[in-house]
Protein backbone atom coordinates (compact mmCIF):
# COMPACT_ATOMS: atom_id res chain seq x y z
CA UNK A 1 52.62 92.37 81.50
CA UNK A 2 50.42 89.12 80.92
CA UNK A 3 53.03 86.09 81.04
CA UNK A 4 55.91 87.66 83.39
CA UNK A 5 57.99 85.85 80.64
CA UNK A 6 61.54 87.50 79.81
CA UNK A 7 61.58 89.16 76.26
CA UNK A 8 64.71 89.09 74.79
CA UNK A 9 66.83 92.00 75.75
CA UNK A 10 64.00 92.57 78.22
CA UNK A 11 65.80 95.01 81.48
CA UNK A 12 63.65 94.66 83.99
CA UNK A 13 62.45 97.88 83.27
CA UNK A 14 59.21 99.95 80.72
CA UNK A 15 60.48 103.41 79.66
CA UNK A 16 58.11 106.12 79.34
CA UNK A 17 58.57 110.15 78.27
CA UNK A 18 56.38 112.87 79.78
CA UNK A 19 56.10 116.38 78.20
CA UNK A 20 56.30 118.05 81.41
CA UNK A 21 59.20 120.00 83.17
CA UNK A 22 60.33 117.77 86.14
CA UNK A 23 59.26 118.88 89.43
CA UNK A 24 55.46 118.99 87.38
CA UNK A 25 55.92 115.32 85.98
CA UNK A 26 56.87 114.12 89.41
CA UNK A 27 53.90 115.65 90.88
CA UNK A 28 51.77 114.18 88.22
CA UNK A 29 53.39 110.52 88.37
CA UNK A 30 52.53 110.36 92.41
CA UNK A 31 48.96 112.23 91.93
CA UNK A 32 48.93 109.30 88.87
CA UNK A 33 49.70 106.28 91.46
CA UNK A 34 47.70 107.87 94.61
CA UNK A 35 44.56 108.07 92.73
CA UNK A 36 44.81 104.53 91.34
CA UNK A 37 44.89 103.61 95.02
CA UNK A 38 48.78 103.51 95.62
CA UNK A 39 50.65 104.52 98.05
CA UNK A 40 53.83 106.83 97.42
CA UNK A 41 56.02 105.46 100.47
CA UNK A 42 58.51 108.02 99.69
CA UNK A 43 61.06 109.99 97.13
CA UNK A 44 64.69 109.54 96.92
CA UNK A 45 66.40 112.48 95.27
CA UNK A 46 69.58 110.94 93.42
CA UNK A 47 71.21 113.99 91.85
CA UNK A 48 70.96 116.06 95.07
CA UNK A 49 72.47 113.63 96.62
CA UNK A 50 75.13 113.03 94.10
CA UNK A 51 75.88 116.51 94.49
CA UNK A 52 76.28 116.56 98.57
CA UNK A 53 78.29 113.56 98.61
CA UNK A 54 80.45 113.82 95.61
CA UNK A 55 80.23 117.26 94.69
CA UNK A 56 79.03 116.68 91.14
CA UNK A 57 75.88 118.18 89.37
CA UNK A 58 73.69 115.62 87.65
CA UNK A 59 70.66 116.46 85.50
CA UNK A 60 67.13 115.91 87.84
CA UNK A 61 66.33 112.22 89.10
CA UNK A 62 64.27 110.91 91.45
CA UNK A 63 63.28 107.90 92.81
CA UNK A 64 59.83 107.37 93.94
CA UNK A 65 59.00 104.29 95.96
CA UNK A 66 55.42 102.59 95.59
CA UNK A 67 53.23 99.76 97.80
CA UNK A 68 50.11 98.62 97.53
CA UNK A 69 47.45 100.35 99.44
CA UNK A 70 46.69 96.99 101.31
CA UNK A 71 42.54 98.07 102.17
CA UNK A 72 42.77 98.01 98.25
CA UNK A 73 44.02 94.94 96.94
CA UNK A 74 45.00 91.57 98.31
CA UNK A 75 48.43 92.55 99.09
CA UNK A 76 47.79 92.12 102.90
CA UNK A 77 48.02 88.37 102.42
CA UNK A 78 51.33 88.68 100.70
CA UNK A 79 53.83 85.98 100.68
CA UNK A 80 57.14 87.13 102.44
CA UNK A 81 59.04 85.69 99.46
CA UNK A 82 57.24 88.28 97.05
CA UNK A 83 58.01 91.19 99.52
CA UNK A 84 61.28 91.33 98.53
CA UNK A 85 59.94 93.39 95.53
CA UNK A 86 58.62 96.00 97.34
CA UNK A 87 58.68 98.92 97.28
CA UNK A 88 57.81 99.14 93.70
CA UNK A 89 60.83 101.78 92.36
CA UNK A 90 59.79 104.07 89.51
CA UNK A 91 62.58 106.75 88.11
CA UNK A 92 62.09 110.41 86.93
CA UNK A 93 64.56 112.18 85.27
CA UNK A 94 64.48 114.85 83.21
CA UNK A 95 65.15 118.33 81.95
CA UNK A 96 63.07 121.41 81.69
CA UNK A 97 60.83 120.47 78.44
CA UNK A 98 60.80 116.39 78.92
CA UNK A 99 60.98 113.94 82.13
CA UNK A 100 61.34 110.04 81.44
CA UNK A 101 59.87 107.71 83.59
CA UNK A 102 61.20 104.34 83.92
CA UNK A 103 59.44 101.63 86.53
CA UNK A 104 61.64 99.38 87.82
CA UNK A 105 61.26 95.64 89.61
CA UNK A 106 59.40 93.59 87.22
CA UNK A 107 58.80 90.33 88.32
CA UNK A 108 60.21 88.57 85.68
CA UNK A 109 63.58 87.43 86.43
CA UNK A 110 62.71 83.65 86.06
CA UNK A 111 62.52 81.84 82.89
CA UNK A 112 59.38 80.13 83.99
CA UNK A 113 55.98 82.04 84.55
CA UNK A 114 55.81 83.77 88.23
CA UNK A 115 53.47 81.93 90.89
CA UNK A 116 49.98 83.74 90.91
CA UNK A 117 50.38 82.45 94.79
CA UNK A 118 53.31 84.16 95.31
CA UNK A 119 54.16 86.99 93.35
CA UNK A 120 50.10 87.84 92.68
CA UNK A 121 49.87 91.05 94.98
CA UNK A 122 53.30 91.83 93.70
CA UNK A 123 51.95 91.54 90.18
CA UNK A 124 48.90 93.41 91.03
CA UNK A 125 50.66 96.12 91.93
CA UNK A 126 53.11 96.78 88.99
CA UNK A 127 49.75 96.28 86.81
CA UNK A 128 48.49 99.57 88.77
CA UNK A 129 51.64 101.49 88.47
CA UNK A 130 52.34 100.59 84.68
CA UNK A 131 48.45 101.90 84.09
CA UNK A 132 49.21 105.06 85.99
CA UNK A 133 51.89 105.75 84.00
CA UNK A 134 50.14 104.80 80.71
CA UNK A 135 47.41 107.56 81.69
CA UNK A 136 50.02 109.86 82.07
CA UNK A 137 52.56 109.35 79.64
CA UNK A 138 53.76 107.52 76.59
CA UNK A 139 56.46 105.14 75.38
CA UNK A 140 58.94 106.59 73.11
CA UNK A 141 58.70 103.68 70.88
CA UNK A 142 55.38 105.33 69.82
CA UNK A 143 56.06 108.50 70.08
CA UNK A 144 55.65 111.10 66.98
């Protein structure tokens, strides 16, 4: 996450897979981000939701919605143009054997590096959320 350069064919997004059934995995992901000193603002439930609205029955998802813990990193003095990125979203899906996580909301949508000024507590955060993950889980790209 060094340069906040695009890659090409870069989504906006880092895919991860959990060997955990889902309700577990999302318990794990928050415990993950709470003790690395985030805060879980809240979950958004996307299937069940799917399913009162529209009737239909999707696999498990989940959205869970991160901040920075501001006593814990310098995200009190946040620009307001970097707040648009918050909350930080990361998705869980999954099935009964394997959940994947994908965190959303990179900073990276410019072609030129992101200001450290603006986008640092931003930055800062998806740092602490990608390692939370990392501890957690791995990327099916190296997966056996």
């Amino acid at each position: 996450m060094g340069n906040n350069r695009p890659m090409p064919g870069d989504t906006g997004s880092i895919k991860y897979s959990l060997r955990e059934p889902f309700e577990r995995a999302v318990e794990t992901v928050c415990r993950s981000l709470r003790s690395r000193g985030l805060e879980v603002a809240g979950q958004l439930d996307v299937s069940r939701r799917v399913e009162r609205a529209l009737g239909i029955v999707l696999p498990p998802c989940r959205i869970v919605f991160v901040l920075p813990n501001p006593s814990r990193s310098s995200a009190g003095s946040m620009h307001p143009w970097a707040a648009v990125f918050l909350p930080l979203h990361v998705v869980i899906s999954g099935t009964d054997a394997q959940t994947e996580i994908q965190v959303q909301n990179r900073v990276h949508a410019r072609h030129e590096a992101a200001s450290p000024e603006l986008f640092g507590p931003v930055m800062e955060t998806q740092t602490q959320v990608c390692e939370a993950i990392d501890a957690i889980a791995t990327r099916p790209s190296i997966l056996v």
